[in-house]
N, C-alpha and C. Protein backbone atom coordinates (compact mmCIF):
# COMPACT_ATOMS: atom_id res chain seq x y z
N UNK A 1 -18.28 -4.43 -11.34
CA UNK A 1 -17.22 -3.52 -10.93
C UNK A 1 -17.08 -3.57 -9.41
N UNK A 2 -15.85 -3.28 -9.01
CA UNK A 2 -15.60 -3.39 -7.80
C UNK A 2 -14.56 -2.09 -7.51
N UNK A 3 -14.95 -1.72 -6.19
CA UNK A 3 -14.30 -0.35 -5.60
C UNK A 3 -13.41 -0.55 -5.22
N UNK A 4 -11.81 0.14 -5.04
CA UNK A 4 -10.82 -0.39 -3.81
C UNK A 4 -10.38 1.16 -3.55
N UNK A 5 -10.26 1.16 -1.72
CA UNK A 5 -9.91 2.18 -1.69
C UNK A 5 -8.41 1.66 -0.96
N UNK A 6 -7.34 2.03 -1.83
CA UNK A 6 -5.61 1.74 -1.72
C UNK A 6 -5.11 2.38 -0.75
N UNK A 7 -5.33 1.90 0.72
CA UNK A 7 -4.34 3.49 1.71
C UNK A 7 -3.08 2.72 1.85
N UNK A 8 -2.28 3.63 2.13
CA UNK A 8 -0.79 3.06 2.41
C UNK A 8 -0.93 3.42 3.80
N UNK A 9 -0.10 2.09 4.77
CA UNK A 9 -0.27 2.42 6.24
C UNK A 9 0.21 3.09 7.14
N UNK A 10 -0.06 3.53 8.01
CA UNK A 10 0.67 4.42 8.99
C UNK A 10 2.25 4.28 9.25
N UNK A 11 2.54 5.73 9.77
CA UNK A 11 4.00 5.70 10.14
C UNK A 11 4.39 4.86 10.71
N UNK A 12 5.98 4.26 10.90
CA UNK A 12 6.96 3.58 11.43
C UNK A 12 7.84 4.20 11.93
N UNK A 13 8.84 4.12 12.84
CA UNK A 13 9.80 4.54 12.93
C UNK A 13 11.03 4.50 11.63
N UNK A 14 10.83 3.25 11.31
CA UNK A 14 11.83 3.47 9.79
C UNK A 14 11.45 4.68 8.72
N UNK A 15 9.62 5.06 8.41
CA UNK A 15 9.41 5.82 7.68
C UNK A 15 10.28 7.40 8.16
N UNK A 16 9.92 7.15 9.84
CA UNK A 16 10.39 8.60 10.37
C UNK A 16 11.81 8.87 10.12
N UNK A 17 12.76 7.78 9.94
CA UNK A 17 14.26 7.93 9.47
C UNK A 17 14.22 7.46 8.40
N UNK A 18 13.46 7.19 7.26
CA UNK A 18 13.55 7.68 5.99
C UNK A 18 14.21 6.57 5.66
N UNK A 19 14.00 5.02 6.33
CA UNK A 19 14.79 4.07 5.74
C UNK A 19 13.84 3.25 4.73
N UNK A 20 14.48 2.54 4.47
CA UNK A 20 13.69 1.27 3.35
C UNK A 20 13.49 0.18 4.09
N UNK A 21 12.18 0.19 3.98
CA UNK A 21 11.75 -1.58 5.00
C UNK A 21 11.07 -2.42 3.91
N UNK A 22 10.78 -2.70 2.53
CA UNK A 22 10.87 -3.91 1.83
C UNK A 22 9.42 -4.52 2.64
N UNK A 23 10.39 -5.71 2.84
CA UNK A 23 9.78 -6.99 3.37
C UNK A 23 10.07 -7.02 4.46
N UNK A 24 10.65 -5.97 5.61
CA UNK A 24 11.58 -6.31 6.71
C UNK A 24 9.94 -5.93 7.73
N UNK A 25 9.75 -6.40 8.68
CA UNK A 25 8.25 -6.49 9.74
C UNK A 25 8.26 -5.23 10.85
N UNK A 26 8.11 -3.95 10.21
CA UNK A 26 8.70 -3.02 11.10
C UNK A 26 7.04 -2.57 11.71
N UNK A 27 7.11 -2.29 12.96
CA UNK A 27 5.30 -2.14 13.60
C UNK A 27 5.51 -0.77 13.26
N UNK A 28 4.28 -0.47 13.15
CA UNK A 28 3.67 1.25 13.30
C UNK A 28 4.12 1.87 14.79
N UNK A 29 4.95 3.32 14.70
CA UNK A 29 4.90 4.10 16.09
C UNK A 29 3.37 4.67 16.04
N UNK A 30 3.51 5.55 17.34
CA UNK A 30 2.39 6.15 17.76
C UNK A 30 1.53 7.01 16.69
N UNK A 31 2.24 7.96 15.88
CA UNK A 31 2.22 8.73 14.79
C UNK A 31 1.33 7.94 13.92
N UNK A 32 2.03 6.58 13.77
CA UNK A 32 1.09 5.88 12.86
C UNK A 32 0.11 5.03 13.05
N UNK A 33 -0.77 5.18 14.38
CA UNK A 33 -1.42 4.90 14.90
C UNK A 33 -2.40 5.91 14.56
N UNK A 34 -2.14 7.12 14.91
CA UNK A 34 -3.30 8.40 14.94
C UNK A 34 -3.50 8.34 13.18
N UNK A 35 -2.54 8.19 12.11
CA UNK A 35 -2.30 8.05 10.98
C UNK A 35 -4.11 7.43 11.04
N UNK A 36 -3.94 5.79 11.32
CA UNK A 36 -4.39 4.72 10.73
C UNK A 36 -5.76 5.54 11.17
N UNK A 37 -5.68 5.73 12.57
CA UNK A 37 -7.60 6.05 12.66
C UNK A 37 -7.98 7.16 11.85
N UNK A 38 -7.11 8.33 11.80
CA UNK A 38 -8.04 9.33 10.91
C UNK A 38 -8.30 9.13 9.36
N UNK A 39 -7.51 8.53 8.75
CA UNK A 39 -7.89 7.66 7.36
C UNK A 39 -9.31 6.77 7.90
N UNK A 40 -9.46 6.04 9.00
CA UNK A 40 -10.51 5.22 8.59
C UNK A 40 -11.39 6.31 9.10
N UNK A 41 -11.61 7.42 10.23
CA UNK A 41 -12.22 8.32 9.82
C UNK A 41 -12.88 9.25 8.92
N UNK A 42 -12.15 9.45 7.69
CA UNK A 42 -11.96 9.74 6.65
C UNK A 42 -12.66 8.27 5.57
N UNK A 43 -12.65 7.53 5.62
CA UNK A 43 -12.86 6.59 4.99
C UNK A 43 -14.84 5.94 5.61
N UNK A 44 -14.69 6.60 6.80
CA UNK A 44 -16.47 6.41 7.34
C UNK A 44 -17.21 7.41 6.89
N UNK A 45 -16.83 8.15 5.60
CA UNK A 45 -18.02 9.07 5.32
C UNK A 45 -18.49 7.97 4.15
N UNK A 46 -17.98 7.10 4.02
CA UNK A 46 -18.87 5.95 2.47
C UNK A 46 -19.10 4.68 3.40
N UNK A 47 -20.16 3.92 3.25
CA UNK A 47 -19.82 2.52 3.07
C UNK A 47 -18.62 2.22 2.42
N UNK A 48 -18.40 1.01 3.61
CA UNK A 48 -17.40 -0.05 2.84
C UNK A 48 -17.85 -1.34 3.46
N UNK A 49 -17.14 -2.32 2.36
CA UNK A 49 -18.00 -3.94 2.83
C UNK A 49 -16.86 -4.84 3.78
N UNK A 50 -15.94 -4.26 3.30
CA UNK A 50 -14.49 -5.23 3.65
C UNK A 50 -13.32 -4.27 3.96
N UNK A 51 -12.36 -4.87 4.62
CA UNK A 51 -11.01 -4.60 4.54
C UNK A 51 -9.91 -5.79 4.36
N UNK A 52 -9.33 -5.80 3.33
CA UNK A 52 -8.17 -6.68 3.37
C UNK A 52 -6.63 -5.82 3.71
N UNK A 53 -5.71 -6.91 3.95
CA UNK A 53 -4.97 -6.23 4.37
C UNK A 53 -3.41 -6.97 4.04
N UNK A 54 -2.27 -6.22 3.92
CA UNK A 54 -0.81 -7.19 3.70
C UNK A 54 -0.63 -7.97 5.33
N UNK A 55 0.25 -8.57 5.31
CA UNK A 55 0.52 -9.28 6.39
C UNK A 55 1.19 -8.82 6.91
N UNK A 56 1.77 -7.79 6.69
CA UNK A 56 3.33 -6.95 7.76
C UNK A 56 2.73 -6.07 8.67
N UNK A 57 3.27 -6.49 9.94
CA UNK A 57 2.42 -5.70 10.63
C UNK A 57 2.34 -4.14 10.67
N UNK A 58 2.98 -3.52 9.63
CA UNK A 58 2.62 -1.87 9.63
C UNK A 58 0.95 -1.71 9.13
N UNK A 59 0.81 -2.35 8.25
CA UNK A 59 -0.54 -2.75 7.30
C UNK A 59 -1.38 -3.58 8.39
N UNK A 60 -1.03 -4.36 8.58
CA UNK A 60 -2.23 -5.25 9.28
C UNK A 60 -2.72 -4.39 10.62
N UNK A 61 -1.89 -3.72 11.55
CA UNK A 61 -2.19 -2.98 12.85
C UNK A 61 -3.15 -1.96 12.22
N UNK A 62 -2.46 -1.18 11.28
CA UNK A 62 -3.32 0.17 10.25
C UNK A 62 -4.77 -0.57 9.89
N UNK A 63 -4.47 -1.56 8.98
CA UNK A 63 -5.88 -2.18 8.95
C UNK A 63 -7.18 -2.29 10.18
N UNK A 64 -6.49 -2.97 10.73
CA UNK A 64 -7.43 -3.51 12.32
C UNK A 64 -7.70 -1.73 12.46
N UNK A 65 -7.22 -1.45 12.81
CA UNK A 65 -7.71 0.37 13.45
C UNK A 65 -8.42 0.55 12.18
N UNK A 66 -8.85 1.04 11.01
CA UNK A 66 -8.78 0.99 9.91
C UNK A 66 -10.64 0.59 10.16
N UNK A 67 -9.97 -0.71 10.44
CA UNK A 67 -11.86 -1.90 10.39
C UNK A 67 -12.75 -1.32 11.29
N UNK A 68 -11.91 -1.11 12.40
CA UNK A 68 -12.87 -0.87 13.97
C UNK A 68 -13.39 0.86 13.43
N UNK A 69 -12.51 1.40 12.93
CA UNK A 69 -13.41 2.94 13.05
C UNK A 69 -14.57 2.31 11.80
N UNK A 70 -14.85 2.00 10.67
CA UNK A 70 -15.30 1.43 10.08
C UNK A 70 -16.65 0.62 10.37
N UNK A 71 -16.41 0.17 11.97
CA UNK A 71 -17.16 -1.02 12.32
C UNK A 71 -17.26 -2.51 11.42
N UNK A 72 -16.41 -2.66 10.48
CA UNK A 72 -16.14 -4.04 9.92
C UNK A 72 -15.51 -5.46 10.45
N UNK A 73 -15.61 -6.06 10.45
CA UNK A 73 -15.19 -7.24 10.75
C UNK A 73 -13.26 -7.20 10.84
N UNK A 74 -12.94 -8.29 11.28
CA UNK A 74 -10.96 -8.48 11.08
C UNK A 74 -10.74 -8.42 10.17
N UNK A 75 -9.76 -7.63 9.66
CA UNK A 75 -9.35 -7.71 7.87
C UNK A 75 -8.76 -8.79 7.41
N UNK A 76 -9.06 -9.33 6.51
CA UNK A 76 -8.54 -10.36 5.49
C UNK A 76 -7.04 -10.45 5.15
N UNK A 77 -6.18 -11.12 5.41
CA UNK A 77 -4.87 -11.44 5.29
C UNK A 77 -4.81 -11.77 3.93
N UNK A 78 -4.26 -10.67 3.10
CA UNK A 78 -4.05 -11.52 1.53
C UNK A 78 -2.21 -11.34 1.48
N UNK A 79 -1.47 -12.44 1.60
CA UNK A 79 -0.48 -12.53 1.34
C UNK A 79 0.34 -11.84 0.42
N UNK A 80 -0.34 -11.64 -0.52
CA UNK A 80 0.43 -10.95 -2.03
C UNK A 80 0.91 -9.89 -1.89
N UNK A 81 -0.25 -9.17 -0.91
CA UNK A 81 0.01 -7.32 -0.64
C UNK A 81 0.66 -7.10 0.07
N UNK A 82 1.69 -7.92 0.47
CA UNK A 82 3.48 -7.17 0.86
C UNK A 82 3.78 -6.51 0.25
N UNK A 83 4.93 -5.66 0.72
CA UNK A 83 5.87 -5.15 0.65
C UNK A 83 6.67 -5.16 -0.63
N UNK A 84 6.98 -4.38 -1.60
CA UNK A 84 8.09 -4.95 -2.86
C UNK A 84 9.40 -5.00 -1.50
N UNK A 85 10.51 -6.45 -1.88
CA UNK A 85 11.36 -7.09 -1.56
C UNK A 85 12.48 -5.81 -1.81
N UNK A 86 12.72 -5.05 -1.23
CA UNK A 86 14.00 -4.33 -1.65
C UNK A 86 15.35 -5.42 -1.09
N UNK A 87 15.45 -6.36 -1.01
CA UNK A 87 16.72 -7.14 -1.14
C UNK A 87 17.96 -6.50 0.18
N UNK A 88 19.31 -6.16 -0.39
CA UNK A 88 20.34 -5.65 0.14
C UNK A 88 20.05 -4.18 0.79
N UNK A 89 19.23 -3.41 0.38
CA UNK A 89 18.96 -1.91 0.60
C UNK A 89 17.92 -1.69 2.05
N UNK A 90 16.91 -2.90 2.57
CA UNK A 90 16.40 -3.14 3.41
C UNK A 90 17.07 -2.80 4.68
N UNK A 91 16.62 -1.25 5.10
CA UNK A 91 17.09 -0.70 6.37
C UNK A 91 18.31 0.08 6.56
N UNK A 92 18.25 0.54 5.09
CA UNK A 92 19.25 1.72 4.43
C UNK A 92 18.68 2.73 4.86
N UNK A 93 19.50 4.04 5.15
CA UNK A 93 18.86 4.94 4.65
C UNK A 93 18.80 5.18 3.45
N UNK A 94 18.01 6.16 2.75
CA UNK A 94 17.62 6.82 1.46
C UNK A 94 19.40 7.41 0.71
N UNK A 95 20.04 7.81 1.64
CA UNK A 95 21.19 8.22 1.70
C UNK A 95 22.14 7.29 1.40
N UNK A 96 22.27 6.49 2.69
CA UNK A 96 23.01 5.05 2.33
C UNK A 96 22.81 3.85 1.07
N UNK A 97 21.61 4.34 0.87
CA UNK A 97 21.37 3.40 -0.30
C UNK A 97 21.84 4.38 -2.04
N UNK A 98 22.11 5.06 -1.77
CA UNK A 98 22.78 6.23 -2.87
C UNK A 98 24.07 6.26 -2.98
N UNK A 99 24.73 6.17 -1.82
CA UNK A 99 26.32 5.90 -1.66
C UNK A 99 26.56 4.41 -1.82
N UNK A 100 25.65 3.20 -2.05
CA UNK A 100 26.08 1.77 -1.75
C UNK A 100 26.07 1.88 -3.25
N UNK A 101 24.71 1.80 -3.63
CA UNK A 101 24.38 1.62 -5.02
C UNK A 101 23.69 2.83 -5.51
N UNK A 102 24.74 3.29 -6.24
CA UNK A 102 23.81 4.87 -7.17
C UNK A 102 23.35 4.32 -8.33
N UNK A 103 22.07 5.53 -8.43
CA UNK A 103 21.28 5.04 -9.22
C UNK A 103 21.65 4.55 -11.27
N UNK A 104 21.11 3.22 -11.15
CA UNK A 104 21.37 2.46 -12.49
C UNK A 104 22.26 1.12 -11.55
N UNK A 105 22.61 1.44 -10.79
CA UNK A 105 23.29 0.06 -9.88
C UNK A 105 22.50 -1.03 -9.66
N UNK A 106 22.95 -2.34 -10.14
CA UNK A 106 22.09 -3.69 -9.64
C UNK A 106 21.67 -3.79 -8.05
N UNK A 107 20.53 -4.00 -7.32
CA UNK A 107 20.78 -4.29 -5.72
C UNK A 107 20.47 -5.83 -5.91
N UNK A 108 21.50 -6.42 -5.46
CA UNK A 108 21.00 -8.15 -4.63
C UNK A 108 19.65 -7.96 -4.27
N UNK A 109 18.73 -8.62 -4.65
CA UNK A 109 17.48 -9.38 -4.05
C UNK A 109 16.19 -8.31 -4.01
N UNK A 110 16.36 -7.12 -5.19
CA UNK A 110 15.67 -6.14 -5.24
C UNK A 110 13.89 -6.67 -6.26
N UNK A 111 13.17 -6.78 -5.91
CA UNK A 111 12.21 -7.49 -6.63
C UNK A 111 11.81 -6.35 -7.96
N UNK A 112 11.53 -6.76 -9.09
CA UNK A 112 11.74 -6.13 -9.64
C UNK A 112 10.00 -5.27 -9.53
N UNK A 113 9.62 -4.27 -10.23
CA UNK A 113 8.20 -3.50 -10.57
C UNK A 113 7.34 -4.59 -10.95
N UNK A 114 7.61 -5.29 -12.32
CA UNK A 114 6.72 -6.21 -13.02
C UNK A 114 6.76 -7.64 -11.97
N UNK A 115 7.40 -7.90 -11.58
CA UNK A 115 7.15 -8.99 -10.01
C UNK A 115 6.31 -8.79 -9.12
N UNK A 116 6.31 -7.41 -8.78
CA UNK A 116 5.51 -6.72 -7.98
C UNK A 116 3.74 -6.57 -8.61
N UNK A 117 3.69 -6.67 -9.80
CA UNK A 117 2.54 -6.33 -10.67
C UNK A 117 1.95 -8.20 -10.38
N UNK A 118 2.94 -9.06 -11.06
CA UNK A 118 2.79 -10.40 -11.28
C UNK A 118 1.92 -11.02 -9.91
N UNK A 119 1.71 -10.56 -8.77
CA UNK A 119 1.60 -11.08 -7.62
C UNK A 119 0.60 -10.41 -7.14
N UNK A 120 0.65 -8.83 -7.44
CA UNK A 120 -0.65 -8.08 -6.59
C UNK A 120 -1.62 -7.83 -7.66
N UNK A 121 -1.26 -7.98 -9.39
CA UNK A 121 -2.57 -7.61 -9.62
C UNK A 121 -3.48 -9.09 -9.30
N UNK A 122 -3.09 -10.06 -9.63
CA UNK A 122 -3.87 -11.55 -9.50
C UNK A 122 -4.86 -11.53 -7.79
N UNK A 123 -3.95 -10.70 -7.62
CA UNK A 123 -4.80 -10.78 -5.67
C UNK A 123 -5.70 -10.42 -5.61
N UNK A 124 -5.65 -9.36 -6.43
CA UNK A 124 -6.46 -7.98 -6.46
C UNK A 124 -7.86 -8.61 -6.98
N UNK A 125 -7.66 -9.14 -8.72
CA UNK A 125 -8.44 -9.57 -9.42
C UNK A 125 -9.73 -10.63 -8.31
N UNK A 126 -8.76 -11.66 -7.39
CA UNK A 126 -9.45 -12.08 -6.70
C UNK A 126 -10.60 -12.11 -5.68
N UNK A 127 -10.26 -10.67 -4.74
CA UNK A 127 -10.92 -10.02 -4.25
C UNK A 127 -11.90 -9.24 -4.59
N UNK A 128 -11.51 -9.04 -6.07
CA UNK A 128 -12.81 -8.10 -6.86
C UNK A 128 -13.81 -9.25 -6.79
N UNK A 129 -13.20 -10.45 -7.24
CA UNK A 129 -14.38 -11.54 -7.58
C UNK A 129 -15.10 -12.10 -5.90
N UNK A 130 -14.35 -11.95 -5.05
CA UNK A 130 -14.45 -12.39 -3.81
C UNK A 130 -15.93 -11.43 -3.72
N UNK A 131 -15.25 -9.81 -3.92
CA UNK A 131 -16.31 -8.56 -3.38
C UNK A 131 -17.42 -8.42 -4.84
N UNK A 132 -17.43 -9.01 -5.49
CA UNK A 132 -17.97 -8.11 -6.82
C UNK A 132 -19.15 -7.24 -6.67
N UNK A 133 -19.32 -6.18 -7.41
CA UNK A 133 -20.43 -5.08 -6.95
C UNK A 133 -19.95 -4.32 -5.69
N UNK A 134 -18.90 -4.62 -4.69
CA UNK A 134 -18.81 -4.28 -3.65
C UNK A 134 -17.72 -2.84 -3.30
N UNK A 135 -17.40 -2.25 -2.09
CA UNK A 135 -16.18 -1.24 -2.13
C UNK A 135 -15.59 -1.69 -0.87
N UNK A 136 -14.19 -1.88 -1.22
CA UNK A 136 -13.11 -2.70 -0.21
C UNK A 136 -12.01 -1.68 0.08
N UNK A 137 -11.63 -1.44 1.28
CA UNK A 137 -10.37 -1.07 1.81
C UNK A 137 -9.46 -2.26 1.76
N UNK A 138 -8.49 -1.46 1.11
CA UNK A 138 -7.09 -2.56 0.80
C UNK A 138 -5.84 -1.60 1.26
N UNK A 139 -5.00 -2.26 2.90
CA UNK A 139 -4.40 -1.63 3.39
C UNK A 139 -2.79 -1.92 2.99
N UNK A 140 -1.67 -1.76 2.20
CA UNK A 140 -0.83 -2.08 1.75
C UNK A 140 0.70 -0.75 2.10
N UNK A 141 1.49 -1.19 1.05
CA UNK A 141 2.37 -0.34 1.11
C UNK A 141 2.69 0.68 0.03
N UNK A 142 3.41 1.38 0.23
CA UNK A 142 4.40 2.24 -0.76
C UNK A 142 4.36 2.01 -1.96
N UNK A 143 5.63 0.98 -1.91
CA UNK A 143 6.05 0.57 -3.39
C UNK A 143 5.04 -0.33 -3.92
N UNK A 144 4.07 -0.70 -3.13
CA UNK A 144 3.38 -1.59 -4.24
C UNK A 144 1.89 -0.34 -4.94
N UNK A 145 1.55 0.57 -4.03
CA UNK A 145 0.99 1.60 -4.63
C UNK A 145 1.46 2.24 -5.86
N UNK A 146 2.69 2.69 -5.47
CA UNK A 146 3.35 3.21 -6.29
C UNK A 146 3.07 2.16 -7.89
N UNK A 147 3.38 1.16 -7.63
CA UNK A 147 3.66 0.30 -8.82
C UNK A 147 2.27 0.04 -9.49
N UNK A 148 1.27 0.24 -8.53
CA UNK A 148 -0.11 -0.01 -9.32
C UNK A 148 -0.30 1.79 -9.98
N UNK A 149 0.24 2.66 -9.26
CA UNK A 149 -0.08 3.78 -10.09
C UNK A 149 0.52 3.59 -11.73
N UNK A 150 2.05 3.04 -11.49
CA UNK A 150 2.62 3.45 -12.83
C UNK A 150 1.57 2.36 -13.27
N UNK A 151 1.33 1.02 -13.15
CA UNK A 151 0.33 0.40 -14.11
C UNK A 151 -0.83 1.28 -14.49
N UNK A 152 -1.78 1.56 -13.88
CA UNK A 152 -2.76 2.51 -13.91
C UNK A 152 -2.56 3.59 -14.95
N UNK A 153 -1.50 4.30 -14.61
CA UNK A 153 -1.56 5.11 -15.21
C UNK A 153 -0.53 5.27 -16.96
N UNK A 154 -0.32 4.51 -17.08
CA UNK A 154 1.13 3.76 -17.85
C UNK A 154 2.39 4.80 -17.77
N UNK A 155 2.66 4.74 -16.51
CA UNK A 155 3.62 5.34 -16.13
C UNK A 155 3.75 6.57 -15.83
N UNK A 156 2.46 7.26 -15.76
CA UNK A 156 3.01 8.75 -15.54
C UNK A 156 2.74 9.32 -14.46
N UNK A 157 2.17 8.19 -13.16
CA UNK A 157 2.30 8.62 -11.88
C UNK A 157 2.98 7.59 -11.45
N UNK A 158 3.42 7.56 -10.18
CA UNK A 158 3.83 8.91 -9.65
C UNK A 158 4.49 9.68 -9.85
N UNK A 159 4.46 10.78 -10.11
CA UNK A 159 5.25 11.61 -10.82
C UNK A 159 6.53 12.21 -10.11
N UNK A 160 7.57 12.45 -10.70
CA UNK A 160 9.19 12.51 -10.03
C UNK A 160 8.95 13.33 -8.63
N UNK A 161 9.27 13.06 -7.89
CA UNK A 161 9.25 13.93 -6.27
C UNK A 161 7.58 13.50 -6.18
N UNK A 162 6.70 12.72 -6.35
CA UNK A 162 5.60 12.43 -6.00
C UNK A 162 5.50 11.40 -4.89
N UNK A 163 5.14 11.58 -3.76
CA UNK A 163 5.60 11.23 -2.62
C UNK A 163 4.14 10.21 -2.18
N UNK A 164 4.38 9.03 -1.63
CA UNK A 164 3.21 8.38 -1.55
C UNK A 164 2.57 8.36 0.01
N UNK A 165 2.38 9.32 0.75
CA UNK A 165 2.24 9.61 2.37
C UNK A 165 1.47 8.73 3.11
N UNK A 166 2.03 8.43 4.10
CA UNK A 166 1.47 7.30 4.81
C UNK A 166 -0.02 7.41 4.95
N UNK A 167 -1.03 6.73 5.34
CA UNK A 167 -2.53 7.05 5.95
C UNK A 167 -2.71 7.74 4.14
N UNK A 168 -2.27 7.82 3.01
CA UNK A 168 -3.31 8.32 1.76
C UNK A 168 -4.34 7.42 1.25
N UNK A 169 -4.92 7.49 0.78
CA UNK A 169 -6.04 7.06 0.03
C UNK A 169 -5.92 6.88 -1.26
N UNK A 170 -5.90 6.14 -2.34
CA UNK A 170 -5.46 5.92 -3.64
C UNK A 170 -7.16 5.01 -4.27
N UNK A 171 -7.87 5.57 -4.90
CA UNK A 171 -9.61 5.42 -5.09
C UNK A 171 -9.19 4.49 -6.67
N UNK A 172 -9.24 3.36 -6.74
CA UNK A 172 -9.75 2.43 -7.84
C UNK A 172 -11.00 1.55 -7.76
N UNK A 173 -11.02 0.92 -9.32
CA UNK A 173 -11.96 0.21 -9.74
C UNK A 173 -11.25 -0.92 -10.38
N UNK A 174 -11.83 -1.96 -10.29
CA UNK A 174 -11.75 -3.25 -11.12
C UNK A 174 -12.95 -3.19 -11.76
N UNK A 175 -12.34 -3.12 -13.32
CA UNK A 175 -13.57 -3.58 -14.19
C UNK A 175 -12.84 -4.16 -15.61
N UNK A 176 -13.89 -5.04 -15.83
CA UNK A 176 -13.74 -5.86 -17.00
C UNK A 176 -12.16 -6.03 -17.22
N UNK A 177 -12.07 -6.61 -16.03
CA UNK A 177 -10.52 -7.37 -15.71
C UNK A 177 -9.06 -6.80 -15.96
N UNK A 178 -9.73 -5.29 -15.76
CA UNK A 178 -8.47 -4.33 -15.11
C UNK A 178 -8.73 -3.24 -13.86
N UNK A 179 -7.65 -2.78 -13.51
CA UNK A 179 -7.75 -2.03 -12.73
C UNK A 179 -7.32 -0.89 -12.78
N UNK A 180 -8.35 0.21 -12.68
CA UNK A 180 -8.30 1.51 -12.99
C UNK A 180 -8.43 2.58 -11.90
N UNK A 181 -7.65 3.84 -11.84
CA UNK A 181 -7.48 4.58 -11.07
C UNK A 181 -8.35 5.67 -11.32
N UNK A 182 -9.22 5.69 -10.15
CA UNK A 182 -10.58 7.05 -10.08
C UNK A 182 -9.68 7.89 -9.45
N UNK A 183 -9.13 8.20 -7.90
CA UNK A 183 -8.89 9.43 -7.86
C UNK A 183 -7.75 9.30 -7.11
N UNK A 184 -6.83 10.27 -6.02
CA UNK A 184 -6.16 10.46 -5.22
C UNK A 184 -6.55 11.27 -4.41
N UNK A 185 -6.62 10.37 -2.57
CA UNK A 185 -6.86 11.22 -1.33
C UNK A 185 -5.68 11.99 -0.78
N UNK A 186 -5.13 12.73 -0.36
CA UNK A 186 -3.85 12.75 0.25
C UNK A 186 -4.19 12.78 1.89
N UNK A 187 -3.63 12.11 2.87
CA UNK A 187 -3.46 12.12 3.83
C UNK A 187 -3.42 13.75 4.23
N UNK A 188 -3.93 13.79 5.20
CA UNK A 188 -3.97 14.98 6.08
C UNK A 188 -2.70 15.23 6.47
């Protein structure tokens, strides 16, 4: 069995205007700076062996702060743990993307949930085998949290208005070649 503790990374300025950044490379503001250290604050009351991390730099900056309160090594670049692709809606607001396409509307280049599953659970699986026996910080996003909850849970988190806050903590396990959800931290 293997531990993962799931934080989603610090604020952005897009989070602060409530837009959709996908796949789009938006850095962490200041906010999400203080975000990233008090999670790994929060995250130095356990051992941990590792940190991996997505490649966008909201995640990867969160990470690095993340490692250093930690005292761990550079986090591990796993490609997979991007961003779900929101397509056309990328740098909408929440608003604008309601007036473009209301909901049940197709978006151009929107990746779908099970795409999102197809790519991060295999990563995941990897790293368990990479860490096995071990407990890993895995610094990612939103929608791909989100999407491992509804797997996890078969759909019944996150639950409607269940909000996934930057700097949270999301506590799983890989075992016997799934991945299961122990608990929920909420960000301070």
């Amino acid at each position: 069995m293997t531990k993962f503790a799931i934080v989603r990374h610090g604020q952005t300025d897009w989070n602060l205007e409530r837009r959709i950044q996908g796949s789009t490379d938006i850095p962490l503001n200041s906010t999400g700076r203080a975000q990233a250290a008090e999670t790994g604050l929060r995250l130095s009351r356990r051992h941990w062996d590792a940190v991996v991390t997505s490649p966008l730099l909201r995640a990867h900056e969160s990470a690095r702060i993340i490692a250093g309160e930690l005292d761990l090594p550079a986090p591990l670049v796993v490609p997979e743990l991007t961003e779900r692709h929101h397509g056309q809606i990328e740098g909408l607001t929440f608003a604008q993307r309601q007036a473009r396409f209301p909901d049940g509307s197709s978006v151009p280049g929107l990746e779908t949930r099970q795409a999102v599953l197809d790519r991060v659970l295999p990563a995941l699986e990897d790293v368990a085998q990479t860490y096995a026996g071990r407990e890993v910080v895995v610094v990612c996003h939103g929608g791909v949290i989100g999407t491992l909850l509804r797997y996890a849970t078969e759909g019944t988190r996150p639950a409607a208005g269940e909000l996934i806050p930057n700097g949270s903590i999301h506590e799983f396990r890989w075992e016997s070649g799934r991945l299961q959800l122990e608990d929920v931290v909420s960000a301070r």
